[in-house]
Protein backbone atom coordinates (compact mmCIF):
# COMPACT_ATOMS: atom_id res chain seq x y z
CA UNK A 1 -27.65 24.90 -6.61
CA UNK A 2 -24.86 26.19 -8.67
CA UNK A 3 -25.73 29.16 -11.22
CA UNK A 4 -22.65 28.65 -13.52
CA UNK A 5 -22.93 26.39 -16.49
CA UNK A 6 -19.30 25.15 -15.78
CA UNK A 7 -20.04 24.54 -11.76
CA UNK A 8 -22.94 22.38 -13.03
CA UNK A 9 -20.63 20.12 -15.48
CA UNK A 10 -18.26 20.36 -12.47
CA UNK A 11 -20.79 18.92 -10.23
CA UNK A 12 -21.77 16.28 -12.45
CA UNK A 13 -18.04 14.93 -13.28
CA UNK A 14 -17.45 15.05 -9.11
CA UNK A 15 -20.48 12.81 -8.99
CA UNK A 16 -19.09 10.44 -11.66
CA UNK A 17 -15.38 10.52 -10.15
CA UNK A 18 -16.73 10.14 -6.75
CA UNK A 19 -19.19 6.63 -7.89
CA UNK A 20 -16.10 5.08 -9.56
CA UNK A 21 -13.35 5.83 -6.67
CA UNK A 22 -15.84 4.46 -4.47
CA UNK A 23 -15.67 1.41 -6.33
CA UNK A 24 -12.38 1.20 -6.49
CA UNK A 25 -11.89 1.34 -2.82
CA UNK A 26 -14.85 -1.01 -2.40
CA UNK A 27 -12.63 -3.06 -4.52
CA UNK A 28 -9.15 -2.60 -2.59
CA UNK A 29 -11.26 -3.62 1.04
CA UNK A 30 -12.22 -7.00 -0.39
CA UNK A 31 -8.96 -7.87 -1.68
CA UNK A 32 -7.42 -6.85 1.55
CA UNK A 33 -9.70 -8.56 3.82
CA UNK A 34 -9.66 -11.63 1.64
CA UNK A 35 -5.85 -11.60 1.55
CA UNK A 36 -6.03 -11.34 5.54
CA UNK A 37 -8.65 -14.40 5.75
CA UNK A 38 -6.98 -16.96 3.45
CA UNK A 39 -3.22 -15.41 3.87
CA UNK A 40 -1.92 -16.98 0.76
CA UNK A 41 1.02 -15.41 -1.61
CA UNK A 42 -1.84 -15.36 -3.70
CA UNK A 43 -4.17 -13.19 -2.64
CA UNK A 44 -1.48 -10.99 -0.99
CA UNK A 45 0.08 -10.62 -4.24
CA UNK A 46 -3.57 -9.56 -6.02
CA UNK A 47 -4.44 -7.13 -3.30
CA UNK A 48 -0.57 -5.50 -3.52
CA UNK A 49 -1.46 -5.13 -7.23
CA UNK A 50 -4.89 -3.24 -6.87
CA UNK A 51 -3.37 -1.21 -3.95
CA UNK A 52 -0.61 -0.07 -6.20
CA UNK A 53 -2.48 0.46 -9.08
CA UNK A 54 -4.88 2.91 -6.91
CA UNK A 55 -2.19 4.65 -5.94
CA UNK A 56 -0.52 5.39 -8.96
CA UNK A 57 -4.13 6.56 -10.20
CA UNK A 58 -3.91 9.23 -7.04
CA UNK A 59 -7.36 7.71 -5.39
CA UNK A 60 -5.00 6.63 -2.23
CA UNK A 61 -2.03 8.59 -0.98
CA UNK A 62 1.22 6.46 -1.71
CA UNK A 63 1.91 6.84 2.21
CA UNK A 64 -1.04 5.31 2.67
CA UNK A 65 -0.32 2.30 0.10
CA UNK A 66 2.95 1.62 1.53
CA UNK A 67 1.35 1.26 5.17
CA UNK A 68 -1.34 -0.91 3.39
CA UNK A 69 1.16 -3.37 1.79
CA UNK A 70 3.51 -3.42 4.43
CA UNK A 71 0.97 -4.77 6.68
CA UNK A 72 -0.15 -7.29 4.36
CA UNK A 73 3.69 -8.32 3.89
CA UNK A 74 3.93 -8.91 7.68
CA UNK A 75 0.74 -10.75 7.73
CA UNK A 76 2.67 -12.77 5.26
CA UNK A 77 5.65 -13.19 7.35
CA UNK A 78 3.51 -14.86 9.75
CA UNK A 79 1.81 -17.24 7.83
């Protein structure tokens, strides 16, 4: 356990940070997976949004938002 009263507030906003990025990725899958189930512009378009909005928040890495899209706009190619 940490001794510091700062390392304790630290561990508690870590906690906090960690619950709500969580969510947000939680979040990002089910867009995602719904976008790749009923592959309308639709969906694609929502789960583009929340993947760019995560990213720009700095929960994903960009590079990692531009492979997510990018596969999404191919499964949209497809379809």
């Amino acid at each position: 356990m940490a001794n510091l009263k700062s390392a304790i507030k630290k561990i508690r906003v870590t906690a906090r940070n960690r619950a709500r990025n969580v969510e947000y990725k939680t979040k990002m899958r089910k867009a995602i997976n719904e976008a790749r189930n009923q592959k309308t512009a639709e969906a694609i378009r929502k789960a583009q949004s929340i993947i760019d909005k995560l990213s720009l928040k700095g929960i994903i890495h960009q590079n990692r938002a531009g492979h997510l899209k990018s596969t999404l706009f191919k499964l949209s190619a497809k379809a």
